[in-house]
Protein backbone atom coordinates (compact mmCIF):
# COMPACT_ATOMS: atom_id res chain seq x y z
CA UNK A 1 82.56 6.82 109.84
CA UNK A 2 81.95 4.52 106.62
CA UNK A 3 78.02 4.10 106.37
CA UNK A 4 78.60 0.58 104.55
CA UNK A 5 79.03 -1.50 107.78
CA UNK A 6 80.50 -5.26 107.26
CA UNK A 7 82.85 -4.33 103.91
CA UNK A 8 86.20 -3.80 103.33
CA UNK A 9 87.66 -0.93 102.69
CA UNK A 10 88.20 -1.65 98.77
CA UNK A 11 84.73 -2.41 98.20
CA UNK A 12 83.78 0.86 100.66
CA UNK A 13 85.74 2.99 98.14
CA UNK A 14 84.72 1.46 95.04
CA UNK A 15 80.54 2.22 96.19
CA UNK A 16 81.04 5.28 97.37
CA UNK A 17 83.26 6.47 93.84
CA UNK A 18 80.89 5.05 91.86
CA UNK A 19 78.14 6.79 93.70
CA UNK A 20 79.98 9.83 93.36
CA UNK A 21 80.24 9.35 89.72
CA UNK A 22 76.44 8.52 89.22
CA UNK A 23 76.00 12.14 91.37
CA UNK A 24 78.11 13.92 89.22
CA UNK A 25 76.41 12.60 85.83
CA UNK A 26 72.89 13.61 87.07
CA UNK A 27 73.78 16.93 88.14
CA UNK A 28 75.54 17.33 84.43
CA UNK A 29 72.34 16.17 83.03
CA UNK A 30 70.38 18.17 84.88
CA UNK A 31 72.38 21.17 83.81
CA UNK A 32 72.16 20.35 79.88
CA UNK A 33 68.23 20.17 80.24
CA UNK A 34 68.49 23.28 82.06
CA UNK A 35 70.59 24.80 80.30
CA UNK A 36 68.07 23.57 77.14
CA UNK A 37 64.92 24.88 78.60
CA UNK A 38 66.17 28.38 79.39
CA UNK A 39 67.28 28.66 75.70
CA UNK A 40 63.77 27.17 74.12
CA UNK A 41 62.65 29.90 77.10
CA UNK A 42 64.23 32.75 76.24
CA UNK A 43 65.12 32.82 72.60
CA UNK A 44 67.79 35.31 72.64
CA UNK A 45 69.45 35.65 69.13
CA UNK A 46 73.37 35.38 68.95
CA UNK A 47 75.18 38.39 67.86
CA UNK A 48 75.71 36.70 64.45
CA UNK A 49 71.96 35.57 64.15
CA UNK A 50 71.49 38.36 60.49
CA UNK A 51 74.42 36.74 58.64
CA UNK A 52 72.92 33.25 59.50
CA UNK A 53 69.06 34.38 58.71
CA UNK A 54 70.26 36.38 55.74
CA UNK A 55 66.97 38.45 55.73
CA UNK A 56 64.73 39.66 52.91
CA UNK A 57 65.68 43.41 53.10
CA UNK A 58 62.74 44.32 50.09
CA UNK A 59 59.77 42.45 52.75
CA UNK A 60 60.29 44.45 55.78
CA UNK A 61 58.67 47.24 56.65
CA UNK A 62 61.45 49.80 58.64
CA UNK A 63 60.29 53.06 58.08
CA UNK A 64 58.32 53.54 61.31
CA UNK A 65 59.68 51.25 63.45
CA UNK A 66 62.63 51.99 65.88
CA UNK A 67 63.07 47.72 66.14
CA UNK A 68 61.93 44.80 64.00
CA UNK A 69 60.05 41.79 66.15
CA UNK A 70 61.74 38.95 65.01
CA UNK A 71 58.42 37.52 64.02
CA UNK A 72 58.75 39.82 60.74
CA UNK A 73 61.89 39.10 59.85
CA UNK A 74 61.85 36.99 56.47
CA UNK A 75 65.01 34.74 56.53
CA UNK A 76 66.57 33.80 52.94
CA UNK A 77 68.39 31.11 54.32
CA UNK A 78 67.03 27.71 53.47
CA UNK A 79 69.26 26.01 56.48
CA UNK A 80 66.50 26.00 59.02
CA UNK A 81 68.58 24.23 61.73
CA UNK A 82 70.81 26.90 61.33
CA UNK A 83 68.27 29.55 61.81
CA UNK A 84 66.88 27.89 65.03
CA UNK A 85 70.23 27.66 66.31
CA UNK A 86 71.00 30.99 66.03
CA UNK A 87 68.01 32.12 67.90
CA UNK A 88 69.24 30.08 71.15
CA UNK A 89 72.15 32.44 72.50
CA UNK A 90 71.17 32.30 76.36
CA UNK A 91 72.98 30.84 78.55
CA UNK A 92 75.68 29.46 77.01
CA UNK A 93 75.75 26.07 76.92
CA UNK A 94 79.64 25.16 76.42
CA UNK A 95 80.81 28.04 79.48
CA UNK A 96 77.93 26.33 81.53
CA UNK A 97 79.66 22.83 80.69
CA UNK A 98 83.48 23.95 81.37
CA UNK A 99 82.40 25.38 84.36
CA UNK A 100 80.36 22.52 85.87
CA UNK A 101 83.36 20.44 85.16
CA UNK A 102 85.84 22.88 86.43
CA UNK A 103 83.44 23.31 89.75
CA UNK A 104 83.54 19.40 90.84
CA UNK A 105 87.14 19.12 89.72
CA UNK A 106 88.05 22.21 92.57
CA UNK A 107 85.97 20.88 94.73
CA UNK A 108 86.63 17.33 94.47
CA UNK A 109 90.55 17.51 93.91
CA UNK A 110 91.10 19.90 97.34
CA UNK A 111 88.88 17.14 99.12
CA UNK A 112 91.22 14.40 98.32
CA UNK A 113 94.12 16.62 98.62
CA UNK A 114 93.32 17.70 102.25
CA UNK A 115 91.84 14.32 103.92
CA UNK A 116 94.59 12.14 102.71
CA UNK A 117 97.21 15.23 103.73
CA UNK A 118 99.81 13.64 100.86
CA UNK A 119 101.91 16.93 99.80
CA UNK A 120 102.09 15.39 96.28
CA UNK A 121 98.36 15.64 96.03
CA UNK A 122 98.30 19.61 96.66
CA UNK A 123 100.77 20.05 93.86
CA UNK A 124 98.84 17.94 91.00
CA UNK A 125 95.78 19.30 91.97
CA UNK A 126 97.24 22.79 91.65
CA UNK A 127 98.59 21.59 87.81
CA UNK A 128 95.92 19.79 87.13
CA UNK A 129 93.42 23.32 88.33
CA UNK A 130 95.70 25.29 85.94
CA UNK A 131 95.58 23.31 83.30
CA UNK A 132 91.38 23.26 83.63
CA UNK A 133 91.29 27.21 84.92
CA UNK A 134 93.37 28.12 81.21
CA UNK A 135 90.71 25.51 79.33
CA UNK A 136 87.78 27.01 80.97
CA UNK A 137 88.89 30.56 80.78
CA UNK A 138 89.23 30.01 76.80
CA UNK A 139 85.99 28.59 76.86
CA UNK A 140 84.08 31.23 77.84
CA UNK A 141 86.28 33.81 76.39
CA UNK A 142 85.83 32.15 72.62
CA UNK A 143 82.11 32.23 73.16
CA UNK A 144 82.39 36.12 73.27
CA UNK A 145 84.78 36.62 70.39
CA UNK A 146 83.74 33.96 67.56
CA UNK A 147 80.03 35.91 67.70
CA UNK A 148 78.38 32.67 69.53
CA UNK A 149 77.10 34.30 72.65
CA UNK A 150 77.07 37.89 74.48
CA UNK A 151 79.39 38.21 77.46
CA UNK A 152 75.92 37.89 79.63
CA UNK A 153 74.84 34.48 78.42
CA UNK A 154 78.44 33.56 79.39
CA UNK A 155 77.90 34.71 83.12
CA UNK A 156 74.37 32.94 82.53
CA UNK A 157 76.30 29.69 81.84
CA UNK A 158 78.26 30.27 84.90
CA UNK A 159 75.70 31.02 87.33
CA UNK A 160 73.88 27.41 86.17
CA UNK A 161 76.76 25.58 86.32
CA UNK A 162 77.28 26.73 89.74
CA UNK A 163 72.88 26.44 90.64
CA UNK A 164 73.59 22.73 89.52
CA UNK A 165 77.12 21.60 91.22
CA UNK A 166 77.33 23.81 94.37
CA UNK A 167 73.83 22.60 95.75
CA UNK A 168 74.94 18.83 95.39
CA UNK A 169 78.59 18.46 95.77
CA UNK A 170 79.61 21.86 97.77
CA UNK A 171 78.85 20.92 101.26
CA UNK A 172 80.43 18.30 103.05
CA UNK A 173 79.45 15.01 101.40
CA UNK A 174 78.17 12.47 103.71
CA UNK A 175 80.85 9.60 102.35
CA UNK A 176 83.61 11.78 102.68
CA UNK A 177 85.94 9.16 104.31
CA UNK A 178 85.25 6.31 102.41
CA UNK A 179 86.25 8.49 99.43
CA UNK A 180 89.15 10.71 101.09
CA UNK A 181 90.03 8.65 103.47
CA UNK A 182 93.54 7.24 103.53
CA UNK A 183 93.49 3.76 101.00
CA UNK A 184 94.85 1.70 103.73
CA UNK A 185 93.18 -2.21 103.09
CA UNK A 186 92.67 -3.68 106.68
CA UNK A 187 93.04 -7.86 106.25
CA UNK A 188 89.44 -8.61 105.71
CA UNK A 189 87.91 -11.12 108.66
CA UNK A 190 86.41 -14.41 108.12
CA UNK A 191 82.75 -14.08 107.19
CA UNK A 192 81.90 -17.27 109.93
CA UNK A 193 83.15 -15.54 113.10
């Protein structure tokens, strides 16, 4: 049932993909400020954060200490923005963005697939989930091995991308037919009937 009474079906399916769009660029920006907080929040430092700080050995005080607060370490480094970077490890903010991506692309692309029932539409979205499932997959595996992140601020980046899509897009959405619906254009009435 379309919830735009009185329009065709073009302009039903225009609306209701655009709305869809809009839906899908909050719930990204929600994510990134998120994603933001939780790493001004926590202030994890990446597994490469020494060779960025590049600490004064000769100023710190180890002898009886089994850790160093970060507080006391003295960084050498004159790259500030560098240094702040590297003390922002959790969650990781490029797995949280392949995955919110790859979420609404599952979820969206098995919608369309199984409301218009076109067999050519299972077998893109099965390329098209392979292609994204090997991009996303290398996404969050690279965060692990070029030192960026620990393999717990990638699960981090998972679980928000998943906090942020699932609530919004993973239950039945309300406009479903207008946006899975077969594209059929009915001839449009005369507006003076």
């Amino acid at each position: 049932m379309s919830i735009f009474k009185g329009k065709n079906k073009l302009a039903n399916y225009f609306t209701t993909a655009t709305l869809l769009y809009l839906k899908y660029l909050i719930t990204f920006a929600v994510c990134v400020f998120l994603m933001e907080y939780l790493k001004c929040a926590f202030g994890r430092l990446r597994p490469h954060f020494l060779a960025v700080c590049q600490p004064d050995w000769s100023r710190m005080d180890c002898s009886n200490k089994e850790s160093i607060p970060v507080s006391e370490t003295f960084c050498m480094n004159p790259d500030t923005r560098r240094i702040r970077t590297a003390r922002t490890s959790f969650p990781s903010g490029h797995t949280a963005a392949a995955f919110h991506i790859w979420i609404f692309l599952a979820l969206y692309l098995t919608r369309v697939a199984r409301h218009t029932g076109i067999s050519s539409l299972y077998h893109t979205r099965n390329v098209v989930m392979a292609i994204f499932t090997v991009w996303t997959a290398f996404t969050a595996i690279t965060r692990v091995t070029d030192y960026w992140h620990y393999p717990s601020d990638v699960l981090g980046g998972v679980v928000l991308a998943m906090v942020c899509v699932l609530p919004v897009f993973g239950n039945l959405w309300r406009t479903s037919e207008d946006v899975y619906g077969p594209r059929n254009l009915e001839k449009q009435r005369p507006h003076f009937e």
